[in-house]
N, C-alpha and C. Protein backbone atom coordinates (compact mmCIF):
# COMPACT_ATOMS: atom_id res chain seq x y z
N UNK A 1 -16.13 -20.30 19.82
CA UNK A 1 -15.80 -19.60 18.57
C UNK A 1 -14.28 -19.55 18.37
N UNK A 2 -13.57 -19.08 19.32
CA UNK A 2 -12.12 -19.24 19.20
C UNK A 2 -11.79 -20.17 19.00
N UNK A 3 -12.06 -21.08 19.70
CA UNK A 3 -11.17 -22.68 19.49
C UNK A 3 -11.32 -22.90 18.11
N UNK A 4 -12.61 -22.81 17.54
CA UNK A 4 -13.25 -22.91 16.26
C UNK A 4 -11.77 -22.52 15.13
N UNK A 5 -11.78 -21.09 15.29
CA UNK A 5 -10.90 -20.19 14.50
C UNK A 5 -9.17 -20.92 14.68
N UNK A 6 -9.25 -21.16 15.71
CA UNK A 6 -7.96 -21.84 16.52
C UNK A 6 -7.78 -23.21 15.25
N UNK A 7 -8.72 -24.13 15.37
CA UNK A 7 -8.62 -25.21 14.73
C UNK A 7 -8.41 -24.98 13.28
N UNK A 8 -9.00 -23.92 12.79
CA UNK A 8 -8.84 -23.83 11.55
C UNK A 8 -7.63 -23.10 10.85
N UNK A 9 -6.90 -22.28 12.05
CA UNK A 9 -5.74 -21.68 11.49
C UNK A 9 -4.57 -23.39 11.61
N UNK A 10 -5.01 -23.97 12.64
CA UNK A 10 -3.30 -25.18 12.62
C UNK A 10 -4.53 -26.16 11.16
N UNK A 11 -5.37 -26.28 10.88
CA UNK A 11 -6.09 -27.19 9.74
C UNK A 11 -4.96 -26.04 8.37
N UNK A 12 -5.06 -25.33 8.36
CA UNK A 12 -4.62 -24.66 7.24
C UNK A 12 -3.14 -24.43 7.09
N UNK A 13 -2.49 -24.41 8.37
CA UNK A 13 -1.03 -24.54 8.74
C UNK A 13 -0.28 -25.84 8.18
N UNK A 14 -1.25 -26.95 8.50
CA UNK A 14 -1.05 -28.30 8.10
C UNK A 14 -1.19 -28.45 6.90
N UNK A 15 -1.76 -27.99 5.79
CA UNK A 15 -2.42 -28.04 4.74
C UNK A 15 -1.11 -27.08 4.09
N UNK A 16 -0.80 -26.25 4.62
CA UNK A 16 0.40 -25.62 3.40
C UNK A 16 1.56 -26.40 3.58
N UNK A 17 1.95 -26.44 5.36
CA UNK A 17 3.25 -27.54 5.44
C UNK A 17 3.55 -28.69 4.10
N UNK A 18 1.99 -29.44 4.40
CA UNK A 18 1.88 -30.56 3.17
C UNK A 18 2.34 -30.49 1.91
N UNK A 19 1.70 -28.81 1.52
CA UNK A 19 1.84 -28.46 -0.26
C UNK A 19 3.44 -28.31 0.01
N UNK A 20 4.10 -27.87 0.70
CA UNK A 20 5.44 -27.61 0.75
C UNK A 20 6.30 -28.98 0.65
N UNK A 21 6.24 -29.68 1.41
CA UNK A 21 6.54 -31.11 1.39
C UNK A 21 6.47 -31.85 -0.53
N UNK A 22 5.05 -31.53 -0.84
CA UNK A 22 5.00 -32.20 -1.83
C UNK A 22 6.00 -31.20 -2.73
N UNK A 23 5.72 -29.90 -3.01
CA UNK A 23 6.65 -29.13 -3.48
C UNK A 23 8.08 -29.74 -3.63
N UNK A 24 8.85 -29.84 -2.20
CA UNK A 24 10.35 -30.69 -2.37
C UNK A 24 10.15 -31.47 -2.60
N UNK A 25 9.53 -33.02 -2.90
CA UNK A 25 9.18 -33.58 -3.76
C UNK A 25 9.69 -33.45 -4.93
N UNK A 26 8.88 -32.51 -5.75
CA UNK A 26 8.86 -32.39 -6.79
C UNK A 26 9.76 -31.20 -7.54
N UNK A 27 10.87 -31.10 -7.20
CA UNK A 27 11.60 -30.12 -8.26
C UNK A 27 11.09 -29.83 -9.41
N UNK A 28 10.72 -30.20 -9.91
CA UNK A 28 10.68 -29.77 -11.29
C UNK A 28 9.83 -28.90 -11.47
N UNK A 29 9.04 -29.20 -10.42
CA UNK A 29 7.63 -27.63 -10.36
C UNK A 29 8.39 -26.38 -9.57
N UNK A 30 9.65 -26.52 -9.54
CA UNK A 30 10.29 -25.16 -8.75
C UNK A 30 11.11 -24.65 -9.73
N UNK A 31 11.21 -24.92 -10.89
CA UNK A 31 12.32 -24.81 -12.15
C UNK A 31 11.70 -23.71 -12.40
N UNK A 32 12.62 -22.37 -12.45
CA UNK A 32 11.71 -21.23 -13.73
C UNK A 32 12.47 -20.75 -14.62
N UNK A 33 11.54 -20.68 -15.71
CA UNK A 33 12.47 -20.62 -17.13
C UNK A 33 12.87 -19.19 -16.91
N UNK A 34 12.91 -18.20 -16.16
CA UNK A 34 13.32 -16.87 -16.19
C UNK A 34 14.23 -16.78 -14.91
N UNK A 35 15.47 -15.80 -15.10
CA UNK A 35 15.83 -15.45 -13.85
C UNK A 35 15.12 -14.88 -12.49
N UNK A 36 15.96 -15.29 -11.37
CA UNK A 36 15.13 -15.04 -10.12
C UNK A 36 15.49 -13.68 -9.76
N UNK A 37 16.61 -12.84 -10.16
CA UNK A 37 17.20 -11.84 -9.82
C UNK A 37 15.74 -10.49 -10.06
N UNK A 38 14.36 -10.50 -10.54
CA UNK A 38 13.87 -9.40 -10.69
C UNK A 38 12.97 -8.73 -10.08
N UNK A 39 12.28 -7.60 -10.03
CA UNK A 39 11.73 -7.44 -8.51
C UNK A 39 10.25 -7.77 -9.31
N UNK A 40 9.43 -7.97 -8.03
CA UNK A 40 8.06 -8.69 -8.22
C UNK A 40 7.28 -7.77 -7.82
N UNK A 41 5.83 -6.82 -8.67
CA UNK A 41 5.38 -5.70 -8.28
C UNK A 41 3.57 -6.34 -7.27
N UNK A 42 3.37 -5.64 -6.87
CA UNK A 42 2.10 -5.99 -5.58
C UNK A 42 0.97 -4.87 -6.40
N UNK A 43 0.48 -5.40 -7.28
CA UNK A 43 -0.78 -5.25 -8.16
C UNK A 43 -0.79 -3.39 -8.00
N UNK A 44 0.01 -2.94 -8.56
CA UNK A 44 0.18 -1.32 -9.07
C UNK A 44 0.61 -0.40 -8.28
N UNK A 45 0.59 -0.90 -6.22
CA UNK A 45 0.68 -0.09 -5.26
C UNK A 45 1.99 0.59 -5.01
N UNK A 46 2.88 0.01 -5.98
CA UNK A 46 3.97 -0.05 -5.47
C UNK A 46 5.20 -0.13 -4.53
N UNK A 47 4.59 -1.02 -4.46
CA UNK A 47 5.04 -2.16 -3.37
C UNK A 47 5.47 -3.41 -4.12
N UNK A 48 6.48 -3.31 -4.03
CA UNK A 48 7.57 -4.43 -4.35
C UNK A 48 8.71 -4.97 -4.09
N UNK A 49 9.05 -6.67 -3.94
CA UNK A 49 10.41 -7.15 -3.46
C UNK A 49 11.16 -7.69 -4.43
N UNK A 50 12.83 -7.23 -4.35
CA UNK A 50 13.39 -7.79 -5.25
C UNK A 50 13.57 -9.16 -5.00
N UNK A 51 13.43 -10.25 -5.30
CA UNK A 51 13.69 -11.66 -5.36
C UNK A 51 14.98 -11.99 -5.52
């Protein structure tokens, strides 16, 4: 069962690395039409980071 869980956390590790990769790639999907300076709220809890 562990190994199981094991395999699937580095399968999913690998799998974001990738999206990241393609990400630098692709600038243009990192462009945002709004400033980065504002804080970002965590669905009402208040809990939030300024960016």
């Amino acid at each position: 069962m562990l190994d199981r869980v094991g395999g699937a956390l580095v399968d999913e590790r690998e799998r974001l690395e990738l999206k990241a990769i393609e990400m630098l790639k692709e600038p243009k999907r990192l462009v945002q039409p709004e400033p980065v300076d504002h804080a970002w709220w965590d669905d009402g809890s208040g809990v939030y980071s300024i960016g």
